[in-house]
C-alpha atoms as a PDB file:
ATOM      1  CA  UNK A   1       0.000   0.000   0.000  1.00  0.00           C
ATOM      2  CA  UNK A   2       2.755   2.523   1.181  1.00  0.00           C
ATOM      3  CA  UNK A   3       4.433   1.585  -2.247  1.00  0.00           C
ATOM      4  CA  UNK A   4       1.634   2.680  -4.049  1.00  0.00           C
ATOM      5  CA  UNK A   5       0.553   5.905  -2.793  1.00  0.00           C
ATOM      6  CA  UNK A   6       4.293   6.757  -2.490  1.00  0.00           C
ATOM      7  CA  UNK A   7       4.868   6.043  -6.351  1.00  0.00           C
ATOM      8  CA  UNK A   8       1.352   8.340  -6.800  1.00  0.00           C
ATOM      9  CA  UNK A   9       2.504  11.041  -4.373  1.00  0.00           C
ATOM     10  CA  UNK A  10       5.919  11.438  -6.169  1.00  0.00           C
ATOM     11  CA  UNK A  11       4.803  10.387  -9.833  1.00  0.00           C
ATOM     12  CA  UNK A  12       7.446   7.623  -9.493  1.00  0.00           C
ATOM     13  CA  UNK A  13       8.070   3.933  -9.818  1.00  0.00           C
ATOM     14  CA  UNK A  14      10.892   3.600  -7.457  1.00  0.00           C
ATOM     15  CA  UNK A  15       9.378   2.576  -4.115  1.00  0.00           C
ATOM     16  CA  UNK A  16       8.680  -1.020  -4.090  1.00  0.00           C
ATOM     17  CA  UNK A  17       7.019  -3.400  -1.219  1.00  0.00           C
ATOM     18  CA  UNK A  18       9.598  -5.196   0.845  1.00  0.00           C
ATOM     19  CA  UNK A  19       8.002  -7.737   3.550  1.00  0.00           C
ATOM     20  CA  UNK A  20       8.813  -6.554   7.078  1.00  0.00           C
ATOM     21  CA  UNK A  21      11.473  -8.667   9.103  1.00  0.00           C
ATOM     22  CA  UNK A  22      10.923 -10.163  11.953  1.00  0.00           C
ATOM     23  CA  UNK A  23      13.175  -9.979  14.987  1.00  0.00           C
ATOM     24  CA  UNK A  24      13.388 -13.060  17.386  1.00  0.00           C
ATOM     25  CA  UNK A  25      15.000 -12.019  20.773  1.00  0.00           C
ATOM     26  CA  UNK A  26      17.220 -15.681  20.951  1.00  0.00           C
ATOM     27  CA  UNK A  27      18.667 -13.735  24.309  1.00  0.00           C
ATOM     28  CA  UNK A  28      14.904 -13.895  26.065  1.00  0.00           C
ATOM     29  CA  UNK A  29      14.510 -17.576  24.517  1.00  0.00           C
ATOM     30  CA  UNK A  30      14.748 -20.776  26.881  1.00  0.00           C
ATOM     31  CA  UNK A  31      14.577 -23.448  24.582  1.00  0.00           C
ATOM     32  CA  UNK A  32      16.315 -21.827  21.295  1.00  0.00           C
ATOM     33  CA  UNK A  33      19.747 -22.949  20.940  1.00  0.00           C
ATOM     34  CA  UNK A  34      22.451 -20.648  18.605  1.00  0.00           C
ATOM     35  CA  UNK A  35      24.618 -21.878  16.314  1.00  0.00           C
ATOM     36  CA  UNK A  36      26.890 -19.285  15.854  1.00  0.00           C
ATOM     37  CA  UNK A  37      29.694 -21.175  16.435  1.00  0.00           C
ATOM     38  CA  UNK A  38      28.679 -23.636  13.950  1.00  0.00           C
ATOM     39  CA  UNK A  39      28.260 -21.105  11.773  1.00  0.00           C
ATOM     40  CA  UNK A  40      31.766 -19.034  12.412  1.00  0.00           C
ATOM     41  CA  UNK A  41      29.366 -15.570  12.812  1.00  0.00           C
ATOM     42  CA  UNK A  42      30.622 -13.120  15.285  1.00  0.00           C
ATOM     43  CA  UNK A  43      28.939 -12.464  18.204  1.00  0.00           C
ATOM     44  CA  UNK A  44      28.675  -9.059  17.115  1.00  0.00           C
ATOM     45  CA  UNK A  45      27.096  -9.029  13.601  1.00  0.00           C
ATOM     46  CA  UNK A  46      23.221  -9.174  13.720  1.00  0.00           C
ATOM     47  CA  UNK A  47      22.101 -12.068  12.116  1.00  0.00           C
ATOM     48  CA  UNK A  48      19.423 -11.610   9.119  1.00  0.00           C
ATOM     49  CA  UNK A  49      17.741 -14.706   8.051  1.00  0.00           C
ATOM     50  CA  UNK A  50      14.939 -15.479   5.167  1.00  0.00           C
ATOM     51  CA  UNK A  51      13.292 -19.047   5.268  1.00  0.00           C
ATOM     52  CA  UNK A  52      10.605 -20.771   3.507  1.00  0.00           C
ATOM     53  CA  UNK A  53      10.482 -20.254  -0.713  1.00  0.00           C
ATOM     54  CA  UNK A  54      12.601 -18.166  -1.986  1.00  0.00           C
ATOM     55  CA  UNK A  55      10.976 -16.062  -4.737  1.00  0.00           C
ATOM     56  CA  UNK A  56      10.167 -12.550  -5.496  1.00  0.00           C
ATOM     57  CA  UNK A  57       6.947 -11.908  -3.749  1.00  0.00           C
ATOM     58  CA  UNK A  58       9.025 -12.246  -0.686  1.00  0.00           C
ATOM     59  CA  UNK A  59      11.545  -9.784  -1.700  1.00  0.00           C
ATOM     60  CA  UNK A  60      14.446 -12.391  -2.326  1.00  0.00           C
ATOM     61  CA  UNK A  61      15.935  -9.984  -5.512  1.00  0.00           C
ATOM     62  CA  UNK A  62      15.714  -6.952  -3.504  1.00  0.00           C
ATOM     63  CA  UNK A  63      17.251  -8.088  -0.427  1.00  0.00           C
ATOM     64  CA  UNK A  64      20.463  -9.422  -2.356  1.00  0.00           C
ATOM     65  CA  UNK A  65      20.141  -6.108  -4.650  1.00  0.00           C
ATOM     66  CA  UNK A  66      20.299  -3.968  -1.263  1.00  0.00           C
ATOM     67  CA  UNK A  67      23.575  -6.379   0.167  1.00  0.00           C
ATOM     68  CA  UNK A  68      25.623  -6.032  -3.682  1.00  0.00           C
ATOM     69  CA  UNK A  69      24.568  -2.058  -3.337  1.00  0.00           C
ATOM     70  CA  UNK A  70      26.279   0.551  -0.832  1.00  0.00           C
ATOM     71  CA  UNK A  71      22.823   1.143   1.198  1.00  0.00           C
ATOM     72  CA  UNK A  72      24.435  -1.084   3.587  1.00  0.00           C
ATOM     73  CA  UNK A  73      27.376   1.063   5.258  1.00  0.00           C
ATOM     74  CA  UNK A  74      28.976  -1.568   7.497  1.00  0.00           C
ATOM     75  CA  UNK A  75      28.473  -5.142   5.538  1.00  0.00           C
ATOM     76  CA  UNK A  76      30.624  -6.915   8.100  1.00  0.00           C
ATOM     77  CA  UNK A  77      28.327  -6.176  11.237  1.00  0.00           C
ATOM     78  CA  UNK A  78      25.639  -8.127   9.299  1.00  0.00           C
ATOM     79  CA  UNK A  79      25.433 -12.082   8.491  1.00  0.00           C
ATOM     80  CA  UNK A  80      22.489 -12.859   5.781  1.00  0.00           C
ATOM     81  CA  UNK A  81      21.071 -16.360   5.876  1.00  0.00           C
ATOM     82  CA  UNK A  82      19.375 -17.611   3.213  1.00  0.00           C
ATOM     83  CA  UNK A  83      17.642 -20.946   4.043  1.00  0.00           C
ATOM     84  CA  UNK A  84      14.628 -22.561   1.723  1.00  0.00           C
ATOM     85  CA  UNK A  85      13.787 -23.686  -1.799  1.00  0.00           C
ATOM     86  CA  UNK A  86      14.762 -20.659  -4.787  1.00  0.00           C
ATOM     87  CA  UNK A  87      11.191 -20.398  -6.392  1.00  0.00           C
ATOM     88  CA  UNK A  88      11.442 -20.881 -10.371  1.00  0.00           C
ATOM     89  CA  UNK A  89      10.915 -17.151 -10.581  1.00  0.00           C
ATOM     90  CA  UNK A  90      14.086 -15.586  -9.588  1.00  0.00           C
ATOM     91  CA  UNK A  91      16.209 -18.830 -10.421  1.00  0.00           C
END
């Protein structure tokens, strides 16, 4: 929706719907195990995961545009996890 009245307000196409993220507080979590040392991730970098299909309604193409782009200033506080099936439409 935002997208949308966005693109109207500014006679653009540029804004584009990306699916909220959801934060899971592992630190508040009893029966959640990490596996950052499995995994070799700092302690330090926040971990971003997307599960399930892989495909562009859930904003697969723009989240790997955003990490290949300079939006993101300090790439090495961050650790993207990608875990699920790539949907035939973004293959």
């Amino acid at each position: 929706m935002a997208p949308r009245y966005l693109n109207t307000l500014y006679k653009t196409s540029v804004f584009k719907f990306l699916p909220d993220p959801i934060f899971i507080d592992t630190a508040s979590a009893d029966n959640v195990t990490t596996s950052r040392t499995d995994l070799d991730i700092s302690e330090f970098q926040k971990v971003l995961l997307q599960f399930g299909a892989l495909n562009d309604r859930k904003g697969t193409l723009e989240i790997l545009k955003a990490i290949d782009s300079d939006i993101i200033k300090d790439i090495n506080g961050y650790c993207f996890i990608f875990a699920g099936k790539v949907g035939n439409d973004i293959k």
